[in-house]
Structures are given as C-alpha cells and as structure tokens.
N, C-alpha and C. Protein backbone atom coordinates (compact mmCIF):
# COMPACT_ATOMS: atom_id res chain seq x y z
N UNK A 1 144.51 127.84 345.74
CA UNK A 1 145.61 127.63 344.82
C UNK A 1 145.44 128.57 343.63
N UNK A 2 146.16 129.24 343.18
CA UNK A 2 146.43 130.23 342.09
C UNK A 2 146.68 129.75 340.86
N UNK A 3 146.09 129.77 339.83
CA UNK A 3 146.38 129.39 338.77
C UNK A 3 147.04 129.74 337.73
N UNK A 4 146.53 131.31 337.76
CA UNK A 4 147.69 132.25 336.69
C UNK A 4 147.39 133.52 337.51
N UNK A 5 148.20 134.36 337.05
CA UNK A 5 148.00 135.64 337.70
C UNK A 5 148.52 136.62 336.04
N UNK A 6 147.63 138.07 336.36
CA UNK A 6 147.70 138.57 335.19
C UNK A 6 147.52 140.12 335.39
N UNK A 7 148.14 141.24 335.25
CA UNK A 7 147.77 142.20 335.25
C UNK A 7 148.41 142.98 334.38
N UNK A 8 146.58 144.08 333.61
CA UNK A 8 147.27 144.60 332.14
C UNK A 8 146.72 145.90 333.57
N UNK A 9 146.72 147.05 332.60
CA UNK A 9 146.91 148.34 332.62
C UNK A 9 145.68 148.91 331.02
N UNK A 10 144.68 149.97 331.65
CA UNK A 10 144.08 150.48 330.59
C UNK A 10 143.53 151.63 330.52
N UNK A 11 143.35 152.46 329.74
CA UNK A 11 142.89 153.99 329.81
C UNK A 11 141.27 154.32 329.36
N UNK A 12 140.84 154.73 330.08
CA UNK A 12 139.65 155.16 329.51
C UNK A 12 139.35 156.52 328.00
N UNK A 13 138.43 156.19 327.20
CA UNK A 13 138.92 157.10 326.09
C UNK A 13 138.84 158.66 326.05
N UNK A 14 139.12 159.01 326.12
CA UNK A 14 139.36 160.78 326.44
C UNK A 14 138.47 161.61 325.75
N UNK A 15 137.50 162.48 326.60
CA UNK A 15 136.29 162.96 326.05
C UNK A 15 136.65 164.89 326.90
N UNK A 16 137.61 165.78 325.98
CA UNK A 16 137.30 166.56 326.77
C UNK A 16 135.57 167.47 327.97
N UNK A 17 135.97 168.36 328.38
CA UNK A 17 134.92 169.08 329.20
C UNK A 17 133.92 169.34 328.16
N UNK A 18 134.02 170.19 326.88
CA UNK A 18 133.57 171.02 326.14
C UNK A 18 132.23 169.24 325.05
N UNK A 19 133.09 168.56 324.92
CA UNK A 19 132.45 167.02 324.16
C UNK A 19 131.51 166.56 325.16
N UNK A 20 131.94 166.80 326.52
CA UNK A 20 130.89 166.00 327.27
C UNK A 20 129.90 166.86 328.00
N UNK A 21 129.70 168.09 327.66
CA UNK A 21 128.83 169.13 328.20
C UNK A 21 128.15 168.97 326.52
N UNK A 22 128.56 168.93 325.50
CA UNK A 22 127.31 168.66 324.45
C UNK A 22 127.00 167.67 324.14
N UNK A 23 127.35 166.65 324.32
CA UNK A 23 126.86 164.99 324.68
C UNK A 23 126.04 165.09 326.05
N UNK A 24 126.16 165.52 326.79
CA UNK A 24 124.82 165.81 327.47
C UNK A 24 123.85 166.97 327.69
N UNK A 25 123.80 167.81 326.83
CA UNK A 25 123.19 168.65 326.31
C UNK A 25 121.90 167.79 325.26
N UNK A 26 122.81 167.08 324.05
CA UNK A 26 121.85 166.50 323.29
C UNK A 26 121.30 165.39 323.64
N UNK A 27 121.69 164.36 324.58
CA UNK A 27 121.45 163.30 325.03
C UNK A 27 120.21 163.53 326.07
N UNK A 28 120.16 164.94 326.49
CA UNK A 28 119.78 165.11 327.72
C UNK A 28 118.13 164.23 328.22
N UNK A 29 117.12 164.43 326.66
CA UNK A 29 116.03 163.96 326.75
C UNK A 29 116.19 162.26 327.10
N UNK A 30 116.87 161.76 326.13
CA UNK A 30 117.06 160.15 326.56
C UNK A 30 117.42 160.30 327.73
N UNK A 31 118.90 160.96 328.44
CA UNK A 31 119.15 160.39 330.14
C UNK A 31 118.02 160.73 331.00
N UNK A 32 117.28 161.95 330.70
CA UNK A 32 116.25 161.92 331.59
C UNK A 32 115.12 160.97 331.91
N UNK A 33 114.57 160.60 330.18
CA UNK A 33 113.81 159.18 330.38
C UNK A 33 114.21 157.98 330.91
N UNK A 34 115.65 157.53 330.90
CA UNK A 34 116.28 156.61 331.26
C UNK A 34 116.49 155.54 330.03
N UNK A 35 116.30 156.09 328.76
CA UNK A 35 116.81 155.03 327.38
C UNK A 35 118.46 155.08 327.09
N UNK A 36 118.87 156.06 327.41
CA UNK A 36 119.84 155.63 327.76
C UNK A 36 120.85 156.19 328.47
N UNK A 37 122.23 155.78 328.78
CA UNK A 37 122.99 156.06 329.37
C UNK A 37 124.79 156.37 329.39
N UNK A 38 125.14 157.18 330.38
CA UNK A 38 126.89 157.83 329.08
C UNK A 38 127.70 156.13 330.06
N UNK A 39 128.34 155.79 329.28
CA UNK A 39 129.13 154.60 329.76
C UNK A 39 130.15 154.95 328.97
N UNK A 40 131.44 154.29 329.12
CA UNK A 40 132.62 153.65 328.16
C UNK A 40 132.72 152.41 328.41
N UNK A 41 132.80 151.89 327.19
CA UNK A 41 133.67 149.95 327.67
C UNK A 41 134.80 150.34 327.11
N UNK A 42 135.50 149.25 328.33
CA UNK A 42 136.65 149.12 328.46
C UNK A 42 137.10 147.33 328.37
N UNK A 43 137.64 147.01 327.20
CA UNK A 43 138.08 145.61 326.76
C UNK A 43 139.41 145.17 327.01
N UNK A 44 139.66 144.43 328.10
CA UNK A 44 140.86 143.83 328.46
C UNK A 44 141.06 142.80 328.25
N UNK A 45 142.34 141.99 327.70
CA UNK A 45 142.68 140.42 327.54
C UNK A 45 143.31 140.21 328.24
N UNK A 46 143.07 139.46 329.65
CA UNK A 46 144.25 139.20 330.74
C UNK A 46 144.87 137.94 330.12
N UNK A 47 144.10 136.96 329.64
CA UNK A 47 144.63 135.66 328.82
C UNK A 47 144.69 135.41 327.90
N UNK A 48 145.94 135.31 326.99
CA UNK A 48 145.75 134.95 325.61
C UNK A 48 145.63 133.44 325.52
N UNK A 49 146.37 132.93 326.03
CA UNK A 49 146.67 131.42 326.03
C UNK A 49 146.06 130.29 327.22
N UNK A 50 145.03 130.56 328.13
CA UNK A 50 144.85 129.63 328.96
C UNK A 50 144.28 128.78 328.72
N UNK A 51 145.02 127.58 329.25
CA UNK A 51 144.69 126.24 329.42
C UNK A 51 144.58 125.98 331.04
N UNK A 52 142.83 125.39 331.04
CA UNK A 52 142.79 124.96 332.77
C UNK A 52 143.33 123.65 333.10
N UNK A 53 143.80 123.22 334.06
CA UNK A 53 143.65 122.16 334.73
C UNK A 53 142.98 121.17 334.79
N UNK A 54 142.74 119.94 333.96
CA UNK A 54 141.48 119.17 334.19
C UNK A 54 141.35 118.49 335.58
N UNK A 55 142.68 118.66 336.77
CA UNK A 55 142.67 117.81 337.81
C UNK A 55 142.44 118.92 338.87
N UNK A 56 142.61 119.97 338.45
CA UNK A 56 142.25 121.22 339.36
C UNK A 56 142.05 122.31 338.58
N UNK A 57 140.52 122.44 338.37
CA UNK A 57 139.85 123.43 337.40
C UNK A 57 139.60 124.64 338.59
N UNK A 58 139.76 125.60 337.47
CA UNK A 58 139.52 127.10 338.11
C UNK A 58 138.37 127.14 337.99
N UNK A 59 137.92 127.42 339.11
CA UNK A 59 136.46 127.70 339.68
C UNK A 59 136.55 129.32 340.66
N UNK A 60 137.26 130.16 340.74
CA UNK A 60 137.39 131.63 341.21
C UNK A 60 137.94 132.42 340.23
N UNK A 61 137.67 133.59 339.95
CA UNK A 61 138.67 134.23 339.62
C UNK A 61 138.23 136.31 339.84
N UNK A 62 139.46 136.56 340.84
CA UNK A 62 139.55 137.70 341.19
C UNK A 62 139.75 138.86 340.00
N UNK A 63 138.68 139.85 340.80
CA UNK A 63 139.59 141.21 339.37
C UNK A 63 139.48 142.61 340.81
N UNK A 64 140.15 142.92 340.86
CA UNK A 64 141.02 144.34 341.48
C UNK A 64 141.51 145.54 340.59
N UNK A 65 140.46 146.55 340.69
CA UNK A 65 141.12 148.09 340.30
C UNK A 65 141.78 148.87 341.20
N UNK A 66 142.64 148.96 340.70
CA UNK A 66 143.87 149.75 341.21
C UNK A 66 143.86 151.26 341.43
N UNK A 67 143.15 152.01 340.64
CA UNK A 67 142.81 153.02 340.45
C UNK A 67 142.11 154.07 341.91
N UNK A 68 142.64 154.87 342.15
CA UNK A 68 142.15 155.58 343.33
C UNK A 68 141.03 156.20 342.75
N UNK A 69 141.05 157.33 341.41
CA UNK A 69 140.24 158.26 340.88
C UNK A 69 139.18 157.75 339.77
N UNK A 70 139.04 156.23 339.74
CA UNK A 70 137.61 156.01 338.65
C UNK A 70 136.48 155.35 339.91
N UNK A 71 135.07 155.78 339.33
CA UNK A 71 134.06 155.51 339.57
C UNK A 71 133.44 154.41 338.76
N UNK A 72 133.47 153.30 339.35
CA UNK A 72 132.53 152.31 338.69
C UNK A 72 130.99 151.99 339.41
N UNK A 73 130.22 151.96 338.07
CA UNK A 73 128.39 151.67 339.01
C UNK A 73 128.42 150.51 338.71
N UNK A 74 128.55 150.15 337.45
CA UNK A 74 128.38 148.34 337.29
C UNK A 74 129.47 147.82 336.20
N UNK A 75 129.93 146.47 336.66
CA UNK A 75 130.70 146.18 336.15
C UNK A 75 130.15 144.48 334.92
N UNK A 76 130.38 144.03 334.49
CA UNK A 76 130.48 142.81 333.80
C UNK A 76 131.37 142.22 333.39
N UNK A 77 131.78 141.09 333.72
CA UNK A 77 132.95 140.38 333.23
C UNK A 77 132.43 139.51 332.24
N UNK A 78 133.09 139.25 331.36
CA UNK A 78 133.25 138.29 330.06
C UNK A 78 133.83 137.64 329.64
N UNK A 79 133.65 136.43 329.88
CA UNK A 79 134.69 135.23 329.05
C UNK A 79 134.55 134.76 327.95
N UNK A 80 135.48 134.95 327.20
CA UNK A 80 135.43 134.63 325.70
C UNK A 80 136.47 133.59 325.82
N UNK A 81 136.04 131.89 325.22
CA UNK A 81 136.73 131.27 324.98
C UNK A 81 137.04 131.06 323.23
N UNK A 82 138.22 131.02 322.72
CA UNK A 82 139.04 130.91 321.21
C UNK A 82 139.02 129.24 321.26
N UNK A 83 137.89 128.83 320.52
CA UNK A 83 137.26 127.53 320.20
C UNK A 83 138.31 127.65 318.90
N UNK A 84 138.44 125.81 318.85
CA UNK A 84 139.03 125.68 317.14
C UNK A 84 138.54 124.15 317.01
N UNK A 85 138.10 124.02 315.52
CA UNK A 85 138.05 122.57 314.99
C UNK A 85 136.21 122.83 315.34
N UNK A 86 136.00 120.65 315.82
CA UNK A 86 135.20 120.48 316.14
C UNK A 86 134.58 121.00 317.18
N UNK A 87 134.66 121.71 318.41
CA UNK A 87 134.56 122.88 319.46
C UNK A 87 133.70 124.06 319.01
N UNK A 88 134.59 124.86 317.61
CA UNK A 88 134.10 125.96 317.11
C UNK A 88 133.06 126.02 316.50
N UNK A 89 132.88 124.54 315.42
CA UNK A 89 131.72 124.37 314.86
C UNK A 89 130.88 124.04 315.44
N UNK A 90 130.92 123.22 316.75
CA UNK A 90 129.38 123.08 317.55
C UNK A 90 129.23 124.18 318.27
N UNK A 91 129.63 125.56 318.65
CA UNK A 91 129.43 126.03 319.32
C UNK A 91 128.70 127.34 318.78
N UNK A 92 129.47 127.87 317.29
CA UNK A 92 129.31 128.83 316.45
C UNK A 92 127.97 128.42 315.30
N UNK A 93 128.08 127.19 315.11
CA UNK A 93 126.60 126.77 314.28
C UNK A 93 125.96 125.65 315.18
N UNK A 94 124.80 125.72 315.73
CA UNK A 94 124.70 124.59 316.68
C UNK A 94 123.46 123.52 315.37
N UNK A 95 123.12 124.51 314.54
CA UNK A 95 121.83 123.84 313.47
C UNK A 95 122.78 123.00 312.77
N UNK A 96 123.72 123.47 312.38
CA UNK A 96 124.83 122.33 311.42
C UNK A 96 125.27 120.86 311.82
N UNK A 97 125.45 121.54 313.77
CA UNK A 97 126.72 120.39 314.47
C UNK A 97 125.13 119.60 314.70
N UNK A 98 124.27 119.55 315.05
CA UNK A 98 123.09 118.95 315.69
C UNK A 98 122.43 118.02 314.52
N UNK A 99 122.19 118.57 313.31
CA UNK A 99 121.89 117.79 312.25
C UNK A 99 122.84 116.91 311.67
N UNK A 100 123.72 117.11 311.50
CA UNK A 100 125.04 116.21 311.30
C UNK A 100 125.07 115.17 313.08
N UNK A 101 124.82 115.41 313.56
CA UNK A 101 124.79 114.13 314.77
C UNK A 101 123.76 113.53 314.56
N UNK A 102 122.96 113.25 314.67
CA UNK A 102 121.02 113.35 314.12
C UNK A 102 121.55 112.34 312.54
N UNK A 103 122.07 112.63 311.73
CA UNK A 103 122.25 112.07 310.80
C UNK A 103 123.18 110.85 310.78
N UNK A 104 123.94 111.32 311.57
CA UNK A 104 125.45 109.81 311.74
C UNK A 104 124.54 109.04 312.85
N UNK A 105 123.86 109.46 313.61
CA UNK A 105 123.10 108.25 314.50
C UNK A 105 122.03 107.57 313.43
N UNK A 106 121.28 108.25 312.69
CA UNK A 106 120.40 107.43 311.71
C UNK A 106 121.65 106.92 310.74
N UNK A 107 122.54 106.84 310.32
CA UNK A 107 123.21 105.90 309.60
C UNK A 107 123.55 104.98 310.57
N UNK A 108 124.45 105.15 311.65
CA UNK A 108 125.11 104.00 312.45
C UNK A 108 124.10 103.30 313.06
N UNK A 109 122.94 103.79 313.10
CA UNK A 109 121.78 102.34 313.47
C UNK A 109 120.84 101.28 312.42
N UNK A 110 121.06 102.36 311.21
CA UNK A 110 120.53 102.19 309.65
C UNK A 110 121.35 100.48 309.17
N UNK A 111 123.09 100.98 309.37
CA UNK A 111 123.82 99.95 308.70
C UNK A 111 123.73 98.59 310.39
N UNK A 112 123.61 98.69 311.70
CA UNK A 112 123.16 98.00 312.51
C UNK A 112 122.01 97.00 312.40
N UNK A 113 121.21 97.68 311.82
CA UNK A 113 119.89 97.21 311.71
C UNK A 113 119.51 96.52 310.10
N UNK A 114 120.81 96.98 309.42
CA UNK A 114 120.99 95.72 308.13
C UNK A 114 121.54 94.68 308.16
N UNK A 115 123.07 94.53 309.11
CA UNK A 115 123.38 93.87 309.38
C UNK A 115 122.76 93.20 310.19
N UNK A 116 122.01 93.29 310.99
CA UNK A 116 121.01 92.10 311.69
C UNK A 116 120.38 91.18 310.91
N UNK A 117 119.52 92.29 310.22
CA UNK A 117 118.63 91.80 309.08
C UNK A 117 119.39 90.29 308.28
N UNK A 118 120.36 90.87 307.45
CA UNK A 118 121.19 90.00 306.95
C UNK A 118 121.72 88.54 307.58
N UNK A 119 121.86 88.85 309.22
CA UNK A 119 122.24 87.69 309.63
C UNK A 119 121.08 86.89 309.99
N UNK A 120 120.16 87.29 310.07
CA UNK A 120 118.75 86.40 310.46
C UNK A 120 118.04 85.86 309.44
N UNK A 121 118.25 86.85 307.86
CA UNK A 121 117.37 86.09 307.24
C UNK A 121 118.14 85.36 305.88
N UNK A 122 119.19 85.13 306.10
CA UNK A 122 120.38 84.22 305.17
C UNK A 122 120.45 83.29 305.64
N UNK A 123 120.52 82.18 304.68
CA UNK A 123 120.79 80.63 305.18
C UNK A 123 121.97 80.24 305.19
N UNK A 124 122.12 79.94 306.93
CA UNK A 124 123.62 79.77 307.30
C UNK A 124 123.41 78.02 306.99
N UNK A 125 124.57 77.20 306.84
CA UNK A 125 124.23 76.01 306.41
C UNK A 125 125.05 75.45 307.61
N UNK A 126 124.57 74.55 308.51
CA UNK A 126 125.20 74.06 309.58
C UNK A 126 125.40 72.65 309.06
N UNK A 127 126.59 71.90 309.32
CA UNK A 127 127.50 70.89 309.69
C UNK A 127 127.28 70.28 310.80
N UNK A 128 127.12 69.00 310.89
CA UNK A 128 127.29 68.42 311.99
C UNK A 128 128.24 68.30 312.64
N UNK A 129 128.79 67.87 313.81
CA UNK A 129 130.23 68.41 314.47
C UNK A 129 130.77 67.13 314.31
N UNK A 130 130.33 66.02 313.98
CA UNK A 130 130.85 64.70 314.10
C UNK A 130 131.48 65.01 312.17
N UNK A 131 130.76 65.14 311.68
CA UNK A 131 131.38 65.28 309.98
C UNK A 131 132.12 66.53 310.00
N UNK A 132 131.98 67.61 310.79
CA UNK A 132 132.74 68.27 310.29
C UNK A 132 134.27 67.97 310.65
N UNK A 133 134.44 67.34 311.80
CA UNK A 133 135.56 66.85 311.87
C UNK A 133 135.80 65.62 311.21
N UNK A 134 135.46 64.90 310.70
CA UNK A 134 135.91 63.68 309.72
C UNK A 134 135.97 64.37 308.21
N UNK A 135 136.30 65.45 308.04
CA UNK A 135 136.30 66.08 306.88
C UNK A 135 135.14 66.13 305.99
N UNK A 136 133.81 65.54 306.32
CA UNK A 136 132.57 65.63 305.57
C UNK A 136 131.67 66.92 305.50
N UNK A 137 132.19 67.71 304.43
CA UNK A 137 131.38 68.76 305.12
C UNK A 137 129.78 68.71 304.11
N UNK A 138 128.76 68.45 304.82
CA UNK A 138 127.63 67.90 304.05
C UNK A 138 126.84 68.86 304.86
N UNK A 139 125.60 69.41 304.33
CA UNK A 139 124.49 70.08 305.25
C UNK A 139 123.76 69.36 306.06
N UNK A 140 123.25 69.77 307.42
CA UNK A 140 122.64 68.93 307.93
C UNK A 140 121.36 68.35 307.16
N UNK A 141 120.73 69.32 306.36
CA UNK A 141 119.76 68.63 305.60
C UNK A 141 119.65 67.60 304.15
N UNK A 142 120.78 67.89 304.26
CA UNK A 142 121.47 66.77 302.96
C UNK A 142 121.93 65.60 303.95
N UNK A 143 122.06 65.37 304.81
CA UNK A 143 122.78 64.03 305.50
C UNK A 143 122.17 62.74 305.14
N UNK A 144 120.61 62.50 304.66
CA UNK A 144 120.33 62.06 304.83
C UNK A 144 120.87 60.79 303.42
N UNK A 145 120.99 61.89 302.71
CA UNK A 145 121.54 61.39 301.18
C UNK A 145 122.97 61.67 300.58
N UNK A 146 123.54 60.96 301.09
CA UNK A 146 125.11 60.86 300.35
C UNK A 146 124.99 61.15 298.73
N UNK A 147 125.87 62.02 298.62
CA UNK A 147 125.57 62.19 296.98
C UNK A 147 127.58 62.05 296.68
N UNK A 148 127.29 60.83 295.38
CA UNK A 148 129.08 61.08 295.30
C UNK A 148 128.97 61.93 293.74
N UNK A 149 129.92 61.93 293.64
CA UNK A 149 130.59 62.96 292.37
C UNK A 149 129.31 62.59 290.68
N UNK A 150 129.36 61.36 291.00
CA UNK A 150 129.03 61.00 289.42
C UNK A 150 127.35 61.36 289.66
N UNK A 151 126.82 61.24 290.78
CA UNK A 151 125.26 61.51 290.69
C UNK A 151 125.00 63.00 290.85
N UNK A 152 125.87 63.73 291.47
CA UNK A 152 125.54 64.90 291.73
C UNK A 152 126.07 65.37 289.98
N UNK A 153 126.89 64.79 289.25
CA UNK A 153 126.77 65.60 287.51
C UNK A 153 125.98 64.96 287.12
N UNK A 154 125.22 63.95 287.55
CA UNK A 154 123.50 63.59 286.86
C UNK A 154 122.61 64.66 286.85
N UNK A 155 122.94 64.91 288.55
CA UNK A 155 121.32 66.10 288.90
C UNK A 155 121.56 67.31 288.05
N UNK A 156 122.88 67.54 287.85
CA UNK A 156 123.44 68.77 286.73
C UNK A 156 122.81 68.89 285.69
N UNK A 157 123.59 67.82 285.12
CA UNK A 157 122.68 67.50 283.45
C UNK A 157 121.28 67.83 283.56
N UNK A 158 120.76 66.66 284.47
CA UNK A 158 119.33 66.92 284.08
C UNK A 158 118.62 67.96 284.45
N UNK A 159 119.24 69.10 285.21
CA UNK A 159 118.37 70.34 285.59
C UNK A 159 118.86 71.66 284.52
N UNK A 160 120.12 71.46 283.75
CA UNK A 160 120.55 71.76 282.44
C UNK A 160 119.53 71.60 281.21
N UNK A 161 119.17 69.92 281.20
CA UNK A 161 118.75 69.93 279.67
C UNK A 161 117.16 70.20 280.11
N UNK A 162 116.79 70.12 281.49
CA UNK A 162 115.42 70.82 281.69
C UNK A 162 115.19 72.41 281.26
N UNK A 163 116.06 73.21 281.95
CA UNK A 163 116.60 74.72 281.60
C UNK A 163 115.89 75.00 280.18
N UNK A 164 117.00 74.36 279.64
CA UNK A 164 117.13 74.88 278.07
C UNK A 164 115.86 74.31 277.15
N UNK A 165 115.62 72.83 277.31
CA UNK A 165 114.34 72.57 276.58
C UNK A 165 113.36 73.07 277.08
C-alpha cells in the first residue's frame, strides 16, 4: 500500500573542468592517503508535511534516480523529523526533559507519601453506628460518660481558671 508518493528534481553544483583539475591538484596528497574525498551533497525535501498512519505505519520507503548520466558510490538517506512542543524539547535537550521527569516523580510520590502519612497518624474519631444513627454523635471513647451541656461548661471553667492561675 502506498502512502504518499513524491518526486522533486535536483542539480548537482557546477564545478567547471579548469576548478576541478586544481581541486585535485591540491587535494591530491589527502585523496591519495585516503583523508579525504571529492563528494557533493545533495539535500532534497520530498515531505514537507507528513503525517503517518497510526493504523498503517510506513515501514518502506523507495528512492529511484532517474538520471541516465550520474554516478553514485554511496548513498545515505536521512530523516529529519520537524518536532514541536513537548516532542522537541525531549528530543533536542534530553538533560532538561529527563530531570524535569525525575523531579515530577519525586514530587508526585513526595505529596503520596504525605498524604498517607497524614491519614495514619491523625485521630479519626469513630461513632458507633447504633448512635450515629439516633443522632448521638459521641466518640467511641467518650461513650462511656454522657456529658450534658451544663457539665461539659464545668470541665471548661475549670480547665480555664487552671490555665490562667
């Protein structure tokens, strides 16, 4: 199945006879050692805009020169994908995107591991289920002692005028 099809057209850069008989004249010691070598690159964008398929991803892709009269020894293809947002930044700084993850996992287990804390070591005050439905809401450890209004502003007072004297 074909996914896109694309064909540009490109020229190689023009080096008369006279440029490339003294480019290898002076070059001559490097080509002989083999440091280096006469090449041109040649940079083509067959895609400006592709978007793959997530239900049928391109996994081939053909390239065909047309050309009767060029000589190629080796070729390389290159894919450059145009990242944006969160994409670009993990891909273009990986020390930034990696420490910033590294850091939101030590917070999101930091505030996990308070909130535990908090619920285990706070005194939840449980109700009995028989009072809490008769509207009594008393602690289970107070049950034992009914306290009405006028004794519980006794225990007031007197833990008041203890306070202060």
């Amino acid at each position: 199945m074909v996914t896109a099809t694309s064909c540009k057209s490109s020229i190689l850069e023009f080096r008369s006879s006279l440029l490339r008989m003294m480019e290898t004249i002076v070059f001559s010691p490097f080509l002989l050692t083999s440091t280096t070598t006469q090449r041109q690159w040649i940079t083509i964008n067959y895609f400006s805009d592709f978007y793959d398929d997530p239900t049928a991803p391109a996994s081939r892709i053909v390239v065909e020169l047309q050309s009767k009269f060029i000589q190629v020894y080796t070729t390389r293809l290159q894919v450059h994908a145009q990242l944006s947002g969160l994409r670009h930044i993990m891909h273009h700084h990986p020390w930034i995107s990696s420490i910033s993850g590294v850091v939101a996992n030590i917070i999101i287990l930091t505030i996990i591991i308070l909130i535990s804390w908090t619920r285990i070591f706070t005194l939840d005050t449980q109700y009995p289920e028989e009072d809490y439905a008769k509207g009594k809401k008393q602690p289970v450890a107070d049950k034992r002692k009914e306290l009405t209004e006028t004794d519980t502003l006794k225990d007031f007072h007197k833990t008041s005028v203890e306070t202060i004297g």
